[in-house]
Structures are given as C-alpha cells and as structure tokens.
Protein backbone atom coordinates (compact mmCIF):
# COMPACT_ATOMS: atom_id res chain seq x y z
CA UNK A 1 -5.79 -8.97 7.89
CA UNK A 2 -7.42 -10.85 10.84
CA UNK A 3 -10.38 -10.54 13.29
CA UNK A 4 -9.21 -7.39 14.64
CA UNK A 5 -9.02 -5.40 11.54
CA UNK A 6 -12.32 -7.04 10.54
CA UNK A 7 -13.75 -5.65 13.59
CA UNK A 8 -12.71 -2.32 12.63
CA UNK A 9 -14.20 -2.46 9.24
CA UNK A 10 -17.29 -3.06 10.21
CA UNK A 11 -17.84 -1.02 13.13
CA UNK A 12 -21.16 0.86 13.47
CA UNK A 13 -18.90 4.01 14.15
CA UNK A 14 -16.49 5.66 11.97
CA UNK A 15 -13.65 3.35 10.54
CA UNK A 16 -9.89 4.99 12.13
CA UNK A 17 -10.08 8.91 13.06
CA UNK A 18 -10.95 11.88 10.83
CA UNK A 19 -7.86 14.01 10.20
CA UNK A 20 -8.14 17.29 11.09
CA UNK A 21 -10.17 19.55 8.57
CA UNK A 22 -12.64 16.86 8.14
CA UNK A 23 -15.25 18.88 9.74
CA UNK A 24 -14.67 22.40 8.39
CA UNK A 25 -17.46 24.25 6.68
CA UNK A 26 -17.03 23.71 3.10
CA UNK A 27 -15.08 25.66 1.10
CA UNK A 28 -14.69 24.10 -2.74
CA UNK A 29 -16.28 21.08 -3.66
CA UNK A 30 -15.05 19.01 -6.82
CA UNK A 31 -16.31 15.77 -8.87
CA UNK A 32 -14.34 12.66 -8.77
CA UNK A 33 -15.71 12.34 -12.55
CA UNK A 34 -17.45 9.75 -14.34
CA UNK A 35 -17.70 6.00 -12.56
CA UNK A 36 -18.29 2.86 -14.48
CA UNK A 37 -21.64 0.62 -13.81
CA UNK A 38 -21.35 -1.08 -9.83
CA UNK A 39 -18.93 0.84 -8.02
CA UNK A 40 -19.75 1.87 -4.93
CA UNK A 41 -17.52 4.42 -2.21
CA UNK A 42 -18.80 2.19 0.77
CA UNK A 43 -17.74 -1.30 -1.22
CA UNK A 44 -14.14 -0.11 -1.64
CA UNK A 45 -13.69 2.37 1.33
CA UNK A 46 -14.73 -0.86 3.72
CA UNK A 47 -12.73 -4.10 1.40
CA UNK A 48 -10.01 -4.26 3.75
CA UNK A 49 -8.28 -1.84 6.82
CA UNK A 50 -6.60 0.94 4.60
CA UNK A 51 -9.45 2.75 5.00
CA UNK A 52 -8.96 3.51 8.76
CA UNK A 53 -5.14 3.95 8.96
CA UNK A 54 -4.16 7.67 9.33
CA UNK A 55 -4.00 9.89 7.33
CA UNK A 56 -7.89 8.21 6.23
CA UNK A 57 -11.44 7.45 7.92
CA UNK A 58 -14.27 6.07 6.62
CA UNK A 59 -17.85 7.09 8.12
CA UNK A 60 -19.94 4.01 6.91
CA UNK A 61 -23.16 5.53 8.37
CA UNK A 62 -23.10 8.63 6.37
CA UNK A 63 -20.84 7.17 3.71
CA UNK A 64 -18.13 9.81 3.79
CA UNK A 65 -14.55 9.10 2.70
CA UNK A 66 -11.84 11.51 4.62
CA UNK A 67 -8.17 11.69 3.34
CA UNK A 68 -5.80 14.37 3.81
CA UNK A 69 -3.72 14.92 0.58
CA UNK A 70 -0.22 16.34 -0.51
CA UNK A 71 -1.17 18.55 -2.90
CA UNK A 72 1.19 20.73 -5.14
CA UNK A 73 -0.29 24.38 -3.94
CA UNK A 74 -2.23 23.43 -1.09
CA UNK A 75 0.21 21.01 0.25
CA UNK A 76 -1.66 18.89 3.05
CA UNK A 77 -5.64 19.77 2.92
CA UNK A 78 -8.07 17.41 3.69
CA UNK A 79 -10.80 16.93 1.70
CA UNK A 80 -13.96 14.49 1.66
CA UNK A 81 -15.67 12.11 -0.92
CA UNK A 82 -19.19 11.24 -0.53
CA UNK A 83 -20.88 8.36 -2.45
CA UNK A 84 -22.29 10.28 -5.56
CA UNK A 85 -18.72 10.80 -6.08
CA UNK A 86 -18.27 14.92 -4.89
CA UNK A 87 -15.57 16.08 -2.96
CA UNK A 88 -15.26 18.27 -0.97
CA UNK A 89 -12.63 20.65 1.73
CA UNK A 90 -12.95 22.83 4.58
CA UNK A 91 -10.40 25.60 3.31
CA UNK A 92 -10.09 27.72 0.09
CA UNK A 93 -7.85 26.26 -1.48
CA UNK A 94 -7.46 24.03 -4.65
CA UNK A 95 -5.87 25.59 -6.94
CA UNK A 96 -7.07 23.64 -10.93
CA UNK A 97 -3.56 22.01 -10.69
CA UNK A 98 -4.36 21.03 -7.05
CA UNK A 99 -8.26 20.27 -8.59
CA UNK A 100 -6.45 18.22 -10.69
CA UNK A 101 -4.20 16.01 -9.00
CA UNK A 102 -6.53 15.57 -5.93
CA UNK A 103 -9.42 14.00 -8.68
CA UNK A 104 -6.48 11.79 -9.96
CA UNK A 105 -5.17 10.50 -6.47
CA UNK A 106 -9.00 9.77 -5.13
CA UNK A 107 -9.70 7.83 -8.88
CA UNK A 108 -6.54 5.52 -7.90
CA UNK A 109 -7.33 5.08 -4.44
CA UNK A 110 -10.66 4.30 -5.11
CA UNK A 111 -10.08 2.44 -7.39
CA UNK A 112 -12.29 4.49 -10.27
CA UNK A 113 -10.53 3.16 -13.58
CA UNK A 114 -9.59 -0.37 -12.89
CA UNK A 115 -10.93 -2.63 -15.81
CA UNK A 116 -12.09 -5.73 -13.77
CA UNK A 117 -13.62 -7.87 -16.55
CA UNK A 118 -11.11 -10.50 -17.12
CA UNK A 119 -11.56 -11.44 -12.60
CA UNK A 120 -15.28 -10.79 -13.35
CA UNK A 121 -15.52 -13.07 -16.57
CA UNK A 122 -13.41 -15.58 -14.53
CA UNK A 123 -15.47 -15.76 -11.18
CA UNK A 124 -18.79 -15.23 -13.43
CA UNK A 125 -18.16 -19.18 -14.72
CA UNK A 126 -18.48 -20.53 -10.78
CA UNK A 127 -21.85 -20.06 -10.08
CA UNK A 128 -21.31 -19.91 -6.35
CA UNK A 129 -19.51 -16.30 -7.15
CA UNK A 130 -21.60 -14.81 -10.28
CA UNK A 131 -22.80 -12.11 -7.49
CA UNK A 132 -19.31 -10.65 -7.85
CA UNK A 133 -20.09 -9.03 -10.72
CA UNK A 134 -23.61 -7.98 -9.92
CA UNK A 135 -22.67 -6.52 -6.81
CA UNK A 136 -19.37 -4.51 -8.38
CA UNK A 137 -17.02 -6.45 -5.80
CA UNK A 138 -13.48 -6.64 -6.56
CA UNK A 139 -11.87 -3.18 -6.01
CA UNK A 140 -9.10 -2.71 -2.88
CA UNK A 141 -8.58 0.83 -1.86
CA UNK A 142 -5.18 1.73 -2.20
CA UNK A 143 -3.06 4.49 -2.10
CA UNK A 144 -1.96 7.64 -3.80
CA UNK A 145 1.49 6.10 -3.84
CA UNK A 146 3.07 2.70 -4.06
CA UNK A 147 5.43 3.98 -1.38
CA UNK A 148 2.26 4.19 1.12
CA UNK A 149 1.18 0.98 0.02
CA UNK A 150 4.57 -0.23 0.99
CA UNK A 151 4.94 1.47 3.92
CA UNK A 152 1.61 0.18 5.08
CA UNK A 153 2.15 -3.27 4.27
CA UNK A 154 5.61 -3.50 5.89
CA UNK A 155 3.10 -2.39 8.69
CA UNK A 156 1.12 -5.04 8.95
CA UNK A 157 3.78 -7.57 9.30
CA UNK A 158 4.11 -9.96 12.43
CA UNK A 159 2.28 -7.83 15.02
CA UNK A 160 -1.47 -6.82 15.66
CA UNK A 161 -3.65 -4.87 13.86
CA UNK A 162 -3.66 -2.46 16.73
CA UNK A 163 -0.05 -2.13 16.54
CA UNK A 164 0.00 -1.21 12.80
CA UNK A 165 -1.81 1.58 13.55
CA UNK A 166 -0.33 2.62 15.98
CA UNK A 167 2.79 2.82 14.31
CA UNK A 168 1.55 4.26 11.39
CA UNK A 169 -0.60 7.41 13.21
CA UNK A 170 2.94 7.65 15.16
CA UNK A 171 4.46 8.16 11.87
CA UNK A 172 2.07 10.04 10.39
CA UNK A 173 2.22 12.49 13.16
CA UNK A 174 6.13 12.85 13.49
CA UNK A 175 7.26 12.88 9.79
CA UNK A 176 4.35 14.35 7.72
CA UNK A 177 4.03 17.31 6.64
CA UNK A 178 1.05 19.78 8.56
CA UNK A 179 -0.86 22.36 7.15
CA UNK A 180 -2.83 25.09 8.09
CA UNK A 181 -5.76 22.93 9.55
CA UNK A 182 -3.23 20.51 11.62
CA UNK A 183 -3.40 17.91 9.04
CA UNK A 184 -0.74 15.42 8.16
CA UNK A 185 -0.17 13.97 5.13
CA UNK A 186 1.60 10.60 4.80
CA UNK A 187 5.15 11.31 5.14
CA UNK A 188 7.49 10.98 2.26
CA UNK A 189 9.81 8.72 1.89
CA UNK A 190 12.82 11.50 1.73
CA UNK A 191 11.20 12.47 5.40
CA UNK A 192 11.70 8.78 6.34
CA UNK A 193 15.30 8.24 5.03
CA UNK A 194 15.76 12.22 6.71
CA UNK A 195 14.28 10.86 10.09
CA UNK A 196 16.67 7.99 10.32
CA UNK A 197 16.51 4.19 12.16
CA UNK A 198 16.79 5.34 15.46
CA UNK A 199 13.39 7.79 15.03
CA UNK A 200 11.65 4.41 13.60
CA UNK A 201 12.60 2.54 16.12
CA UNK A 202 12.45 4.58 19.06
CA UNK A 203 9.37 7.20 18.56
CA UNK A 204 7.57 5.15 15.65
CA UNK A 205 8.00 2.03 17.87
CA UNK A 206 8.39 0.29 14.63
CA UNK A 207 11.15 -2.40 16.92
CA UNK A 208 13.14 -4.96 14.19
CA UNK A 209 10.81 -2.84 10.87
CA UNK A 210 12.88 -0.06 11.44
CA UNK A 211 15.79 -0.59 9.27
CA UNK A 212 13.18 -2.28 6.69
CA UNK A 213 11.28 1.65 6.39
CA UNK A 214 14.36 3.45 6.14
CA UNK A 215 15.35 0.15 3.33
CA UNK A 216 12.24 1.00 1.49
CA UNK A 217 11.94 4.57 1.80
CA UNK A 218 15.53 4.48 0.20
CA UNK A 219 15.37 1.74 -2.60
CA UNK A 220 16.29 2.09 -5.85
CA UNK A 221 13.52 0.19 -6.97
CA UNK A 222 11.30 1.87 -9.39
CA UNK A 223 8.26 1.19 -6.94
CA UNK A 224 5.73 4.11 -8.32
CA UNK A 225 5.83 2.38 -11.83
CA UNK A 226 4.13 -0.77 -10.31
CA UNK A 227 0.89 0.25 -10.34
CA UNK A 228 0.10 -0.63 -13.99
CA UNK A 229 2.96 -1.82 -14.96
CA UNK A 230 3.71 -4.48 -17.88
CA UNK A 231 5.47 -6.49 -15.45
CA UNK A 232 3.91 -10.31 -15.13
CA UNK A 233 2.56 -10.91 -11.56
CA UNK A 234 5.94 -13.43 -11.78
CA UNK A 235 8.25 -10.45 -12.48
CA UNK A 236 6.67 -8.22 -9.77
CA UNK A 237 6.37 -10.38 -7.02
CA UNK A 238 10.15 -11.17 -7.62
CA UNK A 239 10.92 -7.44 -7.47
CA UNK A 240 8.95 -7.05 -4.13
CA UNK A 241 10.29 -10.08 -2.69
CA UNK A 242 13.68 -8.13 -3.18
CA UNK A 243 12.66 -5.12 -0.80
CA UNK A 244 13.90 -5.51 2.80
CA UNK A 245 11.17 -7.08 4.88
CA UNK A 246 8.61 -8.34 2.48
CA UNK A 247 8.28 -12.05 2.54
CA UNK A 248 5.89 -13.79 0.51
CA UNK A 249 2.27 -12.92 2.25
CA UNK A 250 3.19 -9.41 2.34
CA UNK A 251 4.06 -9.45 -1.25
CA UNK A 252 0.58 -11.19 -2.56
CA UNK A 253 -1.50 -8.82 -0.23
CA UNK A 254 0.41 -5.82 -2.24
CA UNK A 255 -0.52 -7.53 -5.31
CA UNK A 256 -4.31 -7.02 -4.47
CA UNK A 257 -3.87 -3.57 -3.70
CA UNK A 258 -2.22 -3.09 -7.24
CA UNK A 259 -5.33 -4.77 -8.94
CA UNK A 260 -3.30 -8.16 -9.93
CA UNK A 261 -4.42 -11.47 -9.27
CA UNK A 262 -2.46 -12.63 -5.89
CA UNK A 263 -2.32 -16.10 -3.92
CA UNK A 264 -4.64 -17.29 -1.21
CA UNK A 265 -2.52 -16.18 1.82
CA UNK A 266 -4.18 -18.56 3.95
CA UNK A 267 -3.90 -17.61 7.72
CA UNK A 268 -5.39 -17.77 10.99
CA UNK A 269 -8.52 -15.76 10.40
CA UNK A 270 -9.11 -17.47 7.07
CA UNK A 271 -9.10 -21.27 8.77
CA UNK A 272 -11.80 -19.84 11.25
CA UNK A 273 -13.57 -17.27 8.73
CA UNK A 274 -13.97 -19.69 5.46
CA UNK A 275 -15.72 -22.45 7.36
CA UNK A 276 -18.05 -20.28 8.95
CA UNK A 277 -19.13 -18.57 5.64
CA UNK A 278 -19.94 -21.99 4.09
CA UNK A 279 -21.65 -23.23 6.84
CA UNK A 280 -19.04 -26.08 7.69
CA UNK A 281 -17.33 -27.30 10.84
CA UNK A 282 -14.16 -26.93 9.90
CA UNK A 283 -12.43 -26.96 6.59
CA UNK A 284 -7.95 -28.13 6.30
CA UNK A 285 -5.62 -25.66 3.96
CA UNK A 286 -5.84 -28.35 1.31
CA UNK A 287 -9.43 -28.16 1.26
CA UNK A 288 -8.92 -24.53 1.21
CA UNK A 289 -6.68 -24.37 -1.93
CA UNK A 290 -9.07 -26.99 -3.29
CA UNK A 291 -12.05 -24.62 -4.07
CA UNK A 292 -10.18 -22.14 -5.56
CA UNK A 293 -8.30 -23.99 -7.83
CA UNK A 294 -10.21 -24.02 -10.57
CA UNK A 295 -10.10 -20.22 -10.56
CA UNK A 296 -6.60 -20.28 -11.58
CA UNK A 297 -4.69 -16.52 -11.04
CA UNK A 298 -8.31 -15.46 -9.53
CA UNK A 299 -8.42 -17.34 -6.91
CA UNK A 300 -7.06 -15.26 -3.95
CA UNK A 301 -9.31 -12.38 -4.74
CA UNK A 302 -12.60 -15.35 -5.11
CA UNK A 303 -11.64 -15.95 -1.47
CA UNK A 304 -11.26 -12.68 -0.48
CA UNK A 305 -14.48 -11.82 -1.78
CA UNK A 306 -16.19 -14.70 0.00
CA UNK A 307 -14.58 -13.75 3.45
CA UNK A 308 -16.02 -10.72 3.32
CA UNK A 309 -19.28 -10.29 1.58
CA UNK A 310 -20.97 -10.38 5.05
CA UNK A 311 -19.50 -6.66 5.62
CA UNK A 312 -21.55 -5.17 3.03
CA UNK A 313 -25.02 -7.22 3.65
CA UNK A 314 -24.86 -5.90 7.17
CA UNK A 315 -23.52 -2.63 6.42
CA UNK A 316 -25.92 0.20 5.76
C-alpha cells in the first residue's frame, strides 16, 4: 500500500471525500444487525486505503462510514454507518428490498460475518501477536462486489497512491450511475466494457491498465463467487493470476480482501515500516520471511497486523 496511502489512513481529517448526500438531514435510518464480540467500524474502515477511494470516506474523528450504494429501488443513495452499527440516508428512500440489500452489502464490506478463529487461534500461539485477538484485528474492508475489489486492485498497480485515486474518482465520476443527490455509485462493469479502451485510457487516465479494465470488466471468470468460495487459496490465486493485469502481489493483496490467508508481499514500505515497529535498524527480506514463518498460511495477515497497529493506538 505504501507511505502515501498510510498517510491517508491516518489523517486527523476525513479519510477520501464524502459523496454527495453524506450530509443530508436524515431521512431513514436502519441497523446493520447483530456484530460478534471485538469488531469495531473504525478498526476495519481505517485497515488499509479502500476506505477513502470514491465512492467511500471515512470520518475517523466522528467515526462515520459514508458509501454511496446501487440499490435495486433507490438506485445510487448514499447512506452512513456509525460505530454502534446504525445507518443512516439523507433521502426517503429504502424501500425493505433496498433495507435489505443495503444491510447485506455494509455486513460484507465491513466485514460483519467473517469467522476469524482459525487466523486468531493461529496468531494467539506467538505471544508477540495474542493482542490480535483481544483487540478484534484481522478484518479488511472490502467491497460490495468482487468486481470493485478488482477494479480497485488493478488500481493500485505500478503507480502512486495518488494516482489510484485519481483514476478511480475519474471513473467513478464518468461511468457511474447518479442519482437524485449527485451521487455515483461504482460503475458496473457492463458501463466499463460500454465505455470502451479509449475512455480508460484517455479520460480515466488509466495509460497501459486500460485494456486490463475493459479485460476484467468483460471476463468470463465467475469473479462474484470468490468471496466464499470452496476454492483452496492454490485454486484461486491461479484463477486471478489468469485475469489480465494481475501479477502475483496484486493477487495476494485480493486474497486479504476476500478473508483468505495471503503471502507477505514484501515491498518498499514494508523494508522501512517492519524495522521501525520492532525497534531495529534495519531488518533483510530473509529476515523478514523469517518471523513469519512459523505462522504458516497466517503469516501475511501477522505482518500486516504488525505494520499497522500504530494506526489504531493513535487514532481516536
């Protein structure tokens, strides 16, 4: 993810920019429904940058999640999450089928039913990590789809963190559908494959990913059965690999948004970040790979959860 995404994650201010109908007076309010013992909306609205790429922000101070939706009556509302779990929008609205699928797209992005016990039971036996578990670490906010996911991740890939959003509010903006309040939700993938290369590459700005988000938004992949699938972490990283653009560290950082175990995708910011969490000089990949070894499949997400435990200890 880097520095400059970590930067943006734990700035004092709110996390990307609030679509429009964040701030309406409130119309309906909702419950996201039950939550199981440690989770927490500011733990997985600030794990990693998803939370301030359009069409989301995250207010840390206040601890409000913003998201504009596709919804099947509504169509695009945004609507608001706080951390006891209510949501909320700023137009009436919400029909019980939209009631409905907007409670089941916040539980997945936020990650409500994931059963972490077999990472917690794992990290739990390293006494350097049994906080994991007391603190309800672990959860990666995702998306409502697997083709966002995608579509973000192919984002990410060889380019700034500035860029990536950049070309993803550009996206947003051109290709997603608006409603009433001027929000956007994320495009669709038929809007992609509708928009064409040349739009990608010459008003997204996406340069060489262009033909690699028309690729994906057209695959024949089955991508929106991958989140829970009965796949082995062998069989879907093989069927990611096979999507146009996605090399081997994009593929593990989807893995972590799915909730599966993924590799230690050892970069730049790691080399600097790890050592400094430790309290050592400087520490080589082998040294790296070392640590975590004995955490088997867990290992990438024991690393990721060292890197950055500092963001909630300073948060608010």
């Amino acid at each position: 993810m880097g520095a400059e995404a970590e930067a943006d994650v734990l700035a004092a201010a709110v996390i990307g920019v609030p679509p429009p109908g964040h701030d309406l007076p409130r119309t309906g309010r909702a419950t996201l429904g039950a939550t199981p013992p440690g989770w927490s909306l500011d733990r997985v609205a600030r794990s990693h940058g998803w939370s301030g790429l359009p069409p989301s922000a995250y207010d840390p101070r206040r601890q409000l999640f913003h998201r504009t939706l596709a919804l099947p009556d509504a169509g695009p509302l945004t609507v608001t999450v706080d951390a006891r779990g209510t949501i909320s929008w700023g137009r009436a609205a919400a029909t019980r089928t939209d009631r409905r699928e907007m409670r089941a797209q916040l539980r997945r992005m936020l990650c409500v039913d994931d059963d972490l016990s077999e990472m917690y039971a794992a990290l739990t036996a390293n006494p350097s990590l049994a906080w994991v578990a007391v603190d309800g670490g672990g959860r990666l906010l995702r998306s409502p789809t697997v083709w966002e996911d995608l579509a973000r991740m192919l984002a990410t890939t060889n380019c700034s963190w500035s860029l990536t959003r950049a070309m993803l509010t550009k996206l947003v903006d051109t290709l997603g559908a608006e409603g009433p309040a001027g929000e956007r939700a994320f495009p669709t993938r038929e809007a992609v494959v509708a928009a064409g290369e040349t739009h990608l590459r010459e008003v997204v700005r996406a340069g060489y990913r262009a033909a690699s988000f028309v690729a994906l938004a057209a695959t024949e992949e089955p991508v929106e059965t991958w989140y829970g699938s009965p796949l082995t972490d062998e069989e879907l990283t093989a069927a990611i690999l096979r999507l146009r653009g996605f090399g081997p560290y994009a593929a593990e950082g989807l893995l972590g948004i799915l909730g599966r175990p993924r590799g230690l995708a050892i970069d730049a910011w790691v080399r600097v970040k790890l050592p400094q969490v430790l309290g050592r000089a400087a520490m080589t990949d082998a040294e790296i790979r070392e640590r975590y070894a004995s955490l088997g499949r867990w290992g990438g997400a024991a690393l990721w959860l060292e890197l950055t435990r500092d963001w909630y200890e300073t948060g608010p």
